[in-house]
Protein backbone atom coordinates (compact mmCIF):
# COMPACT_ATOMS: atom_id res chain seq x y z
CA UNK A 1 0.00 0.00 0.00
CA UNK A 2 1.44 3.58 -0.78
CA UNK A 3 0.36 7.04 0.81
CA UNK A 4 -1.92 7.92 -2.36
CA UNK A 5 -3.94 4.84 -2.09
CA UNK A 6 -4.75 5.32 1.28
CA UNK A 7 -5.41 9.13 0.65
CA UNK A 8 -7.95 7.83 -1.88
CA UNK A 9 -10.15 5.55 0.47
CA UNK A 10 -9.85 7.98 2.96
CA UNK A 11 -12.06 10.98 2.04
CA UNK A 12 -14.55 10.27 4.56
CA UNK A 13 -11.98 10.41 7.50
CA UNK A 14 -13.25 13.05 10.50
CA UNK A 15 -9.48 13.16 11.67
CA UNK A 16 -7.56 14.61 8.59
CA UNK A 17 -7.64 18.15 9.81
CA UNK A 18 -5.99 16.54 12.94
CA UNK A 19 -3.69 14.68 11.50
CA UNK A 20 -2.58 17.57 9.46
CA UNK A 21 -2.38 20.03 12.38
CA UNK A 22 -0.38 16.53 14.43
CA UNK A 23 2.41 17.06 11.60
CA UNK A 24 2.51 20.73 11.06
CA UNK A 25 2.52 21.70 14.98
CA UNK A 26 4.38 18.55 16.31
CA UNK A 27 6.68 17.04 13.18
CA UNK A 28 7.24 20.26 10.88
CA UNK A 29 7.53 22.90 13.17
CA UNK A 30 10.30 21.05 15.62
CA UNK A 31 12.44 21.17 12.21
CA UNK A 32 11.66 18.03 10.62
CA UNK A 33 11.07 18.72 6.77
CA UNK A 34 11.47 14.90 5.42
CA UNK A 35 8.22 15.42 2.64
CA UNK A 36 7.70 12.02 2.27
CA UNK A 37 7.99 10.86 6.40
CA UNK A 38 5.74 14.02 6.68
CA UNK A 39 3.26 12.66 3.98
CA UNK A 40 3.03 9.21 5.65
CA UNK A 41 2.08 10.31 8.76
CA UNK A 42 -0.25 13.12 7.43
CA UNK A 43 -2.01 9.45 5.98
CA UNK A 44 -1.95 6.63 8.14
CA UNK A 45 -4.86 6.71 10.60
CA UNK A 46 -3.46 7.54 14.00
CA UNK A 47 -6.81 6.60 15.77
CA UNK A 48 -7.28 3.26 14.30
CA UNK A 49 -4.19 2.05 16.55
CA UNK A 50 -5.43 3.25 20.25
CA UNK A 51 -7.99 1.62 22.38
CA UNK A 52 -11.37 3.29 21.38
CA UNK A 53 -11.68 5.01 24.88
CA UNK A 54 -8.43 7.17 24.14
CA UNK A 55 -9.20 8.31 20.52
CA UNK A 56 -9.76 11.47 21.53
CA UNK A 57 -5.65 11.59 22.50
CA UNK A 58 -4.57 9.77 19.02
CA UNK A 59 -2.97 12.82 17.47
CA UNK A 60 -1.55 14.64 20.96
CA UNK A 61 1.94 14.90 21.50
CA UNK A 62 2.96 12.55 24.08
CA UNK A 63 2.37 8.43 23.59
CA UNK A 64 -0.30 6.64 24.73
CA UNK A 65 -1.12 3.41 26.35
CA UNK A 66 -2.30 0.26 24.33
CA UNK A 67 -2.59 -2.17 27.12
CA UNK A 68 -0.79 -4.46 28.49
CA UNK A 69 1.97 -1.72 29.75
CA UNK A 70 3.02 -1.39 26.11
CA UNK A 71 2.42 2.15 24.13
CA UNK A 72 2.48 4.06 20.57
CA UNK A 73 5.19 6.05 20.59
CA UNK A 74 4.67 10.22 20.58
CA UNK A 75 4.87 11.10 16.62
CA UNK A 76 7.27 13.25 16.92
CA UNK A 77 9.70 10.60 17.93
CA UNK A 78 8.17 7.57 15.11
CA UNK A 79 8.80 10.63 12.58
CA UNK A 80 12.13 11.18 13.40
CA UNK A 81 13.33 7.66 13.75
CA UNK A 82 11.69 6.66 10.39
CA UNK A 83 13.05 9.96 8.62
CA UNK A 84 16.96 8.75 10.04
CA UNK A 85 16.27 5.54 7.86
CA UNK A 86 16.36 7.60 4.78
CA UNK A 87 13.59 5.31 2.84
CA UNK A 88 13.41 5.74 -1.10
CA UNK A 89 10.59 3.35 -1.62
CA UNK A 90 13.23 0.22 -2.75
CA UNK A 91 14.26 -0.99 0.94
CA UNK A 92 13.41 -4.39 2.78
CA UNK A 93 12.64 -3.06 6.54
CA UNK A 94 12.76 -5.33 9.82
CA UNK A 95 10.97 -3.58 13.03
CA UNK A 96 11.22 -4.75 15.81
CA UNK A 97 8.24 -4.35 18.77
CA UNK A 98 5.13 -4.66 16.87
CA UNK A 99 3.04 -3.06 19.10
CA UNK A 100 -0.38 -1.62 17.53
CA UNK A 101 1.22 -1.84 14.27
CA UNK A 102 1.56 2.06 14.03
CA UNK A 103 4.90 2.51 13.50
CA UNK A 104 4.56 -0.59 11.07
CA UNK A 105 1.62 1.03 9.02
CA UNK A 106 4.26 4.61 8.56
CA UNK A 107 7.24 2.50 7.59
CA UNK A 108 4.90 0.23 4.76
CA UNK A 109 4.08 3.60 2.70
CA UNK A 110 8.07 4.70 2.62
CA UNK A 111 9.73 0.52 1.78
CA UNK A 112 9.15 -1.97 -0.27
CA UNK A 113 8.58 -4.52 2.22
CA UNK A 114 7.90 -4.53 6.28
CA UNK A 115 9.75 -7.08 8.34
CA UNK A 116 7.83 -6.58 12.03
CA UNK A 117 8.72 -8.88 15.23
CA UNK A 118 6.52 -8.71 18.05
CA UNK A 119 6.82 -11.05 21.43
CA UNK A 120 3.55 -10.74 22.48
CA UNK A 121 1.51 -13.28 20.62
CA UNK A 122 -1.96 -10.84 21.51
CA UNK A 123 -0.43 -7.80 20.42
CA UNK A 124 1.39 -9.81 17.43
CA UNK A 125 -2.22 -10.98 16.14
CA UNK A 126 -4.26 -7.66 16.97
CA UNK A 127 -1.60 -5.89 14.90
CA UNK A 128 -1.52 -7.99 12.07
CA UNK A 129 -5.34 -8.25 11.47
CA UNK A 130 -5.41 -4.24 12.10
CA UNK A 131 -2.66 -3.51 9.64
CA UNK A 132 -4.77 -6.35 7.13
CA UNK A 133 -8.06 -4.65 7.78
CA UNK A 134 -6.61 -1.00 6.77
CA UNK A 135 -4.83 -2.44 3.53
CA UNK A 136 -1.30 -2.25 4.67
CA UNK A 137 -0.39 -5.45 2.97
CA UNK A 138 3.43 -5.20 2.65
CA UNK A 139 3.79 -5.75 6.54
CA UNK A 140 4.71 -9.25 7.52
CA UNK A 141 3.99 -9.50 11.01
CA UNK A 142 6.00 -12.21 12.56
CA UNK A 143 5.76 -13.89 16.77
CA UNK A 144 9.01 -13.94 18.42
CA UNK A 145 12.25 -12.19 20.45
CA UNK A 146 12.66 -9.76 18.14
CA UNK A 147 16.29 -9.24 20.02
CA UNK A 148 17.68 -11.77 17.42
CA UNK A 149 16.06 -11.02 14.64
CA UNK A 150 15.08 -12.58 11.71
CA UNK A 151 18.19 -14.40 10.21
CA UNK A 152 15.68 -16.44 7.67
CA UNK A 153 14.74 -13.48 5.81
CA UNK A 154 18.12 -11.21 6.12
CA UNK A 155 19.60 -9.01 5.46
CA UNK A 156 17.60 -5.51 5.51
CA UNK A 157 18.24 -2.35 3.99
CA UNK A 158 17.34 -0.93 7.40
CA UNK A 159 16.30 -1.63 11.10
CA UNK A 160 14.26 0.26 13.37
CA UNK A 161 13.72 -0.85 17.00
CA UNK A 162 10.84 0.23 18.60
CA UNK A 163 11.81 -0.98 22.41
CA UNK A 164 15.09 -0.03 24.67
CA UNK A 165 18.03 -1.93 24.63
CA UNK A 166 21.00 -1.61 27.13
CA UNK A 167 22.93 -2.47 23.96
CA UNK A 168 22.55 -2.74 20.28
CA UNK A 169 21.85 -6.52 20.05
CA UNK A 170 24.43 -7.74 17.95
CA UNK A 171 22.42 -10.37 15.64
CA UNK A 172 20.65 -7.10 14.16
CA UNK A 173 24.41 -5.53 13.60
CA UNK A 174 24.98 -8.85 11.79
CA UNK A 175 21.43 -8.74 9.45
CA UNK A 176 22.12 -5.03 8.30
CA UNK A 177 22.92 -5.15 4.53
CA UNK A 178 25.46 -2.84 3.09
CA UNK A 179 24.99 0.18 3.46
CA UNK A 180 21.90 0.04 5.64
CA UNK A 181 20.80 1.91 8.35
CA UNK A 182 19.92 0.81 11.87
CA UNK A 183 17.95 3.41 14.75
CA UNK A 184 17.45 2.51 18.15
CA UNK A 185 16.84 3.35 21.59
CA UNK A 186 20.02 2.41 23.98
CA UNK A 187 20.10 3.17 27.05
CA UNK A 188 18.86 2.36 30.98
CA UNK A 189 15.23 1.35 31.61
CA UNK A 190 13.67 4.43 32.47
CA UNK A 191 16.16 6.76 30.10
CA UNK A 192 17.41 6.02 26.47
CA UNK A 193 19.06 8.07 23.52
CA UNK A 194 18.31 7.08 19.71
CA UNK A 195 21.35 5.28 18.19
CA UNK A 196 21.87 5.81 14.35
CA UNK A 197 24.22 2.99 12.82
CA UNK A 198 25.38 2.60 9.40
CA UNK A 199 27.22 -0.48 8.09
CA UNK A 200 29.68 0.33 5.31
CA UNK A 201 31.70 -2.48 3.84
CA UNK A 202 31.64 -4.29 7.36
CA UNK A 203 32.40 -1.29 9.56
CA UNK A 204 29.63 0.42 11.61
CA UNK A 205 29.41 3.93 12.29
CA UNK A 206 27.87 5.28 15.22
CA UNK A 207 25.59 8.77 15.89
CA UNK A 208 23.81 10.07 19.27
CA UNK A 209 20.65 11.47 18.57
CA UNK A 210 17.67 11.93 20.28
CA UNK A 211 16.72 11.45 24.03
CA UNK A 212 13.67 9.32 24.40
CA UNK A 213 12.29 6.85 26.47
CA UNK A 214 10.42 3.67 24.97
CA UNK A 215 9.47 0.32 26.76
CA UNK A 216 12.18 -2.29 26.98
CA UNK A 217 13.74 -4.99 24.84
CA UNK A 218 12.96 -8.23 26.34
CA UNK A 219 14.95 -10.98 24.66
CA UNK A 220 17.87 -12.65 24.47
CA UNK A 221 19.86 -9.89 23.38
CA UNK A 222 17.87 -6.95 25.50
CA UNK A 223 16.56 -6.89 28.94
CA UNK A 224 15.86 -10.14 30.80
CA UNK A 225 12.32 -10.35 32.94
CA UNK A 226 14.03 -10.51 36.44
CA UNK A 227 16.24 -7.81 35.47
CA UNK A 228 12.97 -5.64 35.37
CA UNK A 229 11.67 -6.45 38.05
C-alpha cells in the first residue's frame, strides 16, 4: 500500500484536519522537513491504533497506552526515527516491537517490504489483522524475540527498533545489509538516547541522537524479565 492509495479511500476520515495540524505543529515545526515521512504520517490513521476510549488523545503529543503496559510512541519521535532511515521506496525493513502496528503502518508507505517482530503473541495478532483490515499489505507481522532477529529473511536495507536496549543486540548488527541503516533506543530502563548505525563495507558507524524513552527490549539480546523487576 502507498500514501496515495490510502489518501484515496480515505475521504470520509473526520481526523484529517488533525492529522494535518499533528504534523505541522508537532513534526514540521520542531524542524523536521522529510516530505515524504511528513506525507506518511499526514495518511496513516493515527486513531485506528489506540484503544477506542483514548481516541480522543490519538494525534496529541505525548504516547499513549495500548494495554498491556506497552504504548504508541509520541509522533514526533516515530517521525524522526523513520526519517533517520532515509527510505526511497526500494528498501526491505525489519521492526522490531510490533506493538499496535503504528509505527509498522508509517514505515509500509516509505519501503518496499515490512519485516515486524513482536513477542507478544496478543499484540502480534491484533496488529496484524489491524494492519490487514486497513490495507497495509506489505507488513509481515512475525511472533518472536525480536532481540535476534530474523536471520531467515536477512539481510535488511534498514532496522528500526521500537523498544530499549541496554545495547545494540548484535544479531541485528549482523542482518544489516550494506549500506543500511539501523535506529534505536540504547540506554537504561527508564532513560534512552536514539542510536543511528550505518554499516559500510563491514564497519559500523555510530551517531547520538535523540533522548527518548520507549518500553524495553525483552529478549535474548535486550533486557531479561528478572532484570525488570
Amino acid at each position: 500500500m502507498r500514501t496515495g492509495d490510502w489518501e484515496q479511500s480515505s475521504s470520509a476520515d473526520p481526523y484529517v484536519a488533525e492529522r494535518e495540524a499533528m504534523v505541522e505543529n508537532q513534526i514540521r515545526r520542531r524542524g523536521l522537513n522529510d516530505e515524504r515521512v511528513l506525507r506518511a504520517m499526514a495518511s496513516v490513521p493515527r486513531h485506528e491504533f489506540v484503544p477506542r476510549a483514548s481516541r480522543s488523545l490519538a494525534y496529541a503529543d505525548e504516547p499513549l497506552g495500548i494495554g498491556g503496559g506497552q504504548t504508541i510512541s509520541q509522533p514526533f519521535i516515530v517521525a524522526v526515527m523513520t526519517a533517520a532511515l532515509k527510505l526511497v521506496g526500494t528498501e526491505r525493513v525489519l521492526e522490531i516491537g510490533t506493538g499496535c502496528g503504528y509505527q509498522s503502518a508509517v514505515l509500509a508507505l516509505l519501503a518496499r517490504e515490512v519485516y515486524s517482530v513482536e513477542l507478544r503473541s496478543d499484540l502480534a495478532q491484533s496488529a496484524a489483522e489491524r494492519l490487514k483490515r486497513l490495507g497495509f499489505e506489505n507488513v509481515h507481522v512475525h511472533c518472536g524475540d525480536g532481540s535476534v532477529g530474523l536471520k531467515e529473511v536477512a539481510p535488511f536495507d534498514a532496522i528500526l527498533l521500537a523498544a530499549a536496549a541496554p545495547a545494540v543486540p548484535s544479531p541485528l548488527l549482523e542482518q544489516m545489509s550494506d549500506g543500511g541503516r539501523l535506529i534505536a533506543p540504547v540506554g537504561g530502563e527508564d532513560h534512552q538516547q536514539l542510536m543511528l548505525i550505518t554499516r559500510r563495507d563491514g564497519e559500523y558507524r555510530q551517531q547520538r541522537r535523540e533522548h527518548c524513552r520507549f518500553v524495553p527490549l525483552v529478549g535474548r539480546h535486550g533486557w531479561k524479565l528478572g532484570e525488570l523487576l
